[in-house]
N, C-alpha and C. Protein backbone atom coordinates (compact mmCIF):
# COMPACT_ATOMS: atom_id res chain seq x y z
N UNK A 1 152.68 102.41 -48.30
CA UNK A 1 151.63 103.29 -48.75
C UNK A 1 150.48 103.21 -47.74
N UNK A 2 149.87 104.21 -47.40
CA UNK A 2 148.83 104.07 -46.11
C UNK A 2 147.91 103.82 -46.69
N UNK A 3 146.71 103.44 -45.71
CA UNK A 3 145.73 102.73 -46.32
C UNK A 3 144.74 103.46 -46.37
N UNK A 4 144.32 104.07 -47.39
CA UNK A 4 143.16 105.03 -47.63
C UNK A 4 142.17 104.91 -47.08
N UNK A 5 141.18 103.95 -47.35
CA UNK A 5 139.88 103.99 -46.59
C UNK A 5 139.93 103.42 -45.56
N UNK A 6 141.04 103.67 -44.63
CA UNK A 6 141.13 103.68 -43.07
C UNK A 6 140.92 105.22 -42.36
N UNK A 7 140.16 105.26 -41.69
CA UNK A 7 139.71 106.88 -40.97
C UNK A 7 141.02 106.70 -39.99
N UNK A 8 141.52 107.63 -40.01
CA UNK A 8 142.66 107.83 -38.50
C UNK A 8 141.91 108.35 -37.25
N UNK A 9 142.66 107.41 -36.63
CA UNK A 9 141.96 108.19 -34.83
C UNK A 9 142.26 109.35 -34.30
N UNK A 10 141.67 109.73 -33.66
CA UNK A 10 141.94 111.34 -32.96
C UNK A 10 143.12 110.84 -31.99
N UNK A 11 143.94 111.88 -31.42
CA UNK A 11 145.26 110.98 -31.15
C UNK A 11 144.56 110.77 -29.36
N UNK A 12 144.11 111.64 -28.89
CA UNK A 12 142.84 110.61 -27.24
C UNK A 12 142.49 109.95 -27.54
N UNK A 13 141.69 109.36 -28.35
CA UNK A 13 140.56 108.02 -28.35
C UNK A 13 142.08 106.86 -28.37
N UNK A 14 142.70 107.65 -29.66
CA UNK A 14 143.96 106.28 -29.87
C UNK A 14 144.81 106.02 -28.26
N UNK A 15 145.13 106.98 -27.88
CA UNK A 15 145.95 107.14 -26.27
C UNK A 15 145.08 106.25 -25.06
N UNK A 16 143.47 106.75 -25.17
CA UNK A 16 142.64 105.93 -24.52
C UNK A 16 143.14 104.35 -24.70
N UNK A 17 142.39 104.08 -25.84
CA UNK A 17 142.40 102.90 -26.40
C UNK A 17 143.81 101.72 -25.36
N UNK A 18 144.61 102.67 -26.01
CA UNK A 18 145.99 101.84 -25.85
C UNK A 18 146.54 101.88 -24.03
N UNK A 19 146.05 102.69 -23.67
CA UNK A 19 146.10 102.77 -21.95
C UNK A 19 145.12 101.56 -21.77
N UNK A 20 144.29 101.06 -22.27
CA UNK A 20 143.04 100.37 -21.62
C UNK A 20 143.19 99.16 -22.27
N UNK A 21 143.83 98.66 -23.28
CA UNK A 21 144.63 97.66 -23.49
C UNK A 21 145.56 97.31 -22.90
N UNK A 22 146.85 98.62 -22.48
CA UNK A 22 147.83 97.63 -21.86
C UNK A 22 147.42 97.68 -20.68
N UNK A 23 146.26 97.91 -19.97
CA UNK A 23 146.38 97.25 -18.68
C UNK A 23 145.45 95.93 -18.96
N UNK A 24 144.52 95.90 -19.45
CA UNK A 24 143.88 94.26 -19.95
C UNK A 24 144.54 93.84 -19.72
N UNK A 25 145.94 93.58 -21.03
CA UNK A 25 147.06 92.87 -20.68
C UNK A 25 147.94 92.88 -19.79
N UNK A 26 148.02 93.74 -19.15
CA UNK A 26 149.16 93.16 -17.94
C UNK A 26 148.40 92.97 -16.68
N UNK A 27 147.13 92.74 -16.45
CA UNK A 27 146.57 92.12 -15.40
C UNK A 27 145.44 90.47 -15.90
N UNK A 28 145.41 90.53 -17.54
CA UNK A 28 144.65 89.40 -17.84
C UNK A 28 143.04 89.11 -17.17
N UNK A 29 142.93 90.59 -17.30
CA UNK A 29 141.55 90.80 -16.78
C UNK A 29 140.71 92.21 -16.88
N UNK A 30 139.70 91.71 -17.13
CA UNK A 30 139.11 93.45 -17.42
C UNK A 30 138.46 93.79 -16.31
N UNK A 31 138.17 93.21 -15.27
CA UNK A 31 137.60 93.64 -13.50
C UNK A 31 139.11 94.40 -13.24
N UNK A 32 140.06 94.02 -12.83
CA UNK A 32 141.23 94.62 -12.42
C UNK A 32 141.66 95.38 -12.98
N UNK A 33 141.43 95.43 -14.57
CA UNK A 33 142.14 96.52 -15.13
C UNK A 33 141.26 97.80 -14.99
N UNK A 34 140.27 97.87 -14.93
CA UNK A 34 139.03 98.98 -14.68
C UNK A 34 139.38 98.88 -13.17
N UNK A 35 139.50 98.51 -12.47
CA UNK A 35 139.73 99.14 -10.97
C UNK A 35 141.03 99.61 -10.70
N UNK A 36 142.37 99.43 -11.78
CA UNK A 36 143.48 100.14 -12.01
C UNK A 36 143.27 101.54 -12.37
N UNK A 37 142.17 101.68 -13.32
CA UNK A 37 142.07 102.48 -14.38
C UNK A 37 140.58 103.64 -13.41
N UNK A 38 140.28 103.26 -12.26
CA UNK A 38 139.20 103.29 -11.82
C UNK A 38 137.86 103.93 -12.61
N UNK A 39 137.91 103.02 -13.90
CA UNK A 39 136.57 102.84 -14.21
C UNK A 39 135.73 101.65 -13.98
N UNK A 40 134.67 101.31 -15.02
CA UNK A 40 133.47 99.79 -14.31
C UNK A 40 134.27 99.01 -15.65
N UNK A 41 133.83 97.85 -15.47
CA UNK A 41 134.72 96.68 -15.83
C UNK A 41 133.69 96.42 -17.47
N UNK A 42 132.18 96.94 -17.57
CA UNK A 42 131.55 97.51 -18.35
C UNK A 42 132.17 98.38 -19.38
N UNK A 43 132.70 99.52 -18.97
CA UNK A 43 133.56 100.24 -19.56
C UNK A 43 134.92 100.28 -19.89
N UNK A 44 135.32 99.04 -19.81
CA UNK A 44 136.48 98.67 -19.87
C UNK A 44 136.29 97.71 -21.06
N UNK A 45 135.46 96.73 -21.04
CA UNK A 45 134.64 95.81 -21.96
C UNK A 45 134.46 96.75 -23.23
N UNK A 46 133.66 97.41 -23.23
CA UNK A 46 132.89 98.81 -24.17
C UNK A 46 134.20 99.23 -25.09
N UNK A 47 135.16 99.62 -24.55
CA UNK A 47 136.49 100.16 -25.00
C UNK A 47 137.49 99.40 -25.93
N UNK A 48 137.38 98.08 -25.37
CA UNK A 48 138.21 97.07 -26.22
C UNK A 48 137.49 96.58 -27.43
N UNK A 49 136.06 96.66 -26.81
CA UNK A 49 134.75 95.96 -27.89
C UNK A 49 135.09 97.25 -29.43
N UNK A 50 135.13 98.65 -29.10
CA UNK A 50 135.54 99.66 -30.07
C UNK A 50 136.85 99.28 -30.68
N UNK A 51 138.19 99.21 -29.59
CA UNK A 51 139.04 99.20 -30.48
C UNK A 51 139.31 98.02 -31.28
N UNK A 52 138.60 96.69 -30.84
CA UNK A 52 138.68 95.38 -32.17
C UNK A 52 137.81 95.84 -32.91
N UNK A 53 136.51 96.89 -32.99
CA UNK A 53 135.95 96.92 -34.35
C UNK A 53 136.68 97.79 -35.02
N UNK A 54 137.39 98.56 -34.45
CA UNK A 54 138.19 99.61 -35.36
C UNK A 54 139.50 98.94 -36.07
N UNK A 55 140.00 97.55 -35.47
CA UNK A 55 141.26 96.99 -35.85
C UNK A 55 140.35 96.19 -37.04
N UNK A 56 138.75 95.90 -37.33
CA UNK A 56 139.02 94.79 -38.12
C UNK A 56 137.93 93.78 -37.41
N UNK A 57 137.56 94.15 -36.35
CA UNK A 57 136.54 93.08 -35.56
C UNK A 57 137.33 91.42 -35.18
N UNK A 58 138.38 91.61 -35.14
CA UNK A 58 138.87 90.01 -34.32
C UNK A 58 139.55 90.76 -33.02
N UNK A 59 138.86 89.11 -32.06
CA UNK A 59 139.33 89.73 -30.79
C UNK A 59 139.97 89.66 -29.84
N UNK A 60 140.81 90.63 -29.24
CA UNK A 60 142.16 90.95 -29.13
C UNK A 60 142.65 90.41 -27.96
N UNK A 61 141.52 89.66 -27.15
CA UNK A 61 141.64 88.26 -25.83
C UNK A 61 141.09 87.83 -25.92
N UNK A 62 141.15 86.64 -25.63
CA UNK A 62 140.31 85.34 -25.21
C UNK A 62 139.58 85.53 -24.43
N UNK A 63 138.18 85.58 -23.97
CA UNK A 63 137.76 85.88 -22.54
C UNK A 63 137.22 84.62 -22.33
N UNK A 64 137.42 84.58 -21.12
CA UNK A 64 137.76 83.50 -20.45
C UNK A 64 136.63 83.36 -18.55
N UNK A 65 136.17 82.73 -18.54
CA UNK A 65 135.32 82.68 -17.14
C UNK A 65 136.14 83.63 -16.06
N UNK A 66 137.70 83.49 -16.17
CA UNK A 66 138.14 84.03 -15.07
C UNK A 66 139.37 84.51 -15.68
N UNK A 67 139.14 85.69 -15.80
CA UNK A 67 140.14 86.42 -16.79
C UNK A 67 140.43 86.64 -18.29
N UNK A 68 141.13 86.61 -18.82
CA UNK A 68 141.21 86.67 -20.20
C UNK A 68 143.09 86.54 -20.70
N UNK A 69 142.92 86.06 -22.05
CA UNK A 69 144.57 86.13 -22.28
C UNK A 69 144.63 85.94 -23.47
């Protein structure tokens, strides 16, 4: 049964989202993944910071001095 007072995403923001996650994860870093993605590493931050408040607010790497995982 779906969960009612969950708003659904527009299916870009969701496509965004999930492009800008899996590169987080497959470089374990949000500098590299924004220079994959060639945006600022700010906006890469900004993006994940949205989609853990939209999952629920826990967060979805470790960040870490030098990288994340």
């Amino acid at each position: 049964m779906p969960n009612s007072h969950r708003k659904a995403l527009p299916p870009d923001l969701a496509t965004v989202w999930l492009r800008v996650f899996l590169e987080v994860a497959r470089h374990e870093s949000f500098t590299v993944a924004a220079r994959t993605l060639g945006w600022t590493q700010s906006a890469v931050s900004r993006q994940i910071a949205a989609l853990e408040g939209a999952l629920g607010g826990s967060p979805l790497f470790d960040r870490l001095p030098r990288g994340c995982g």
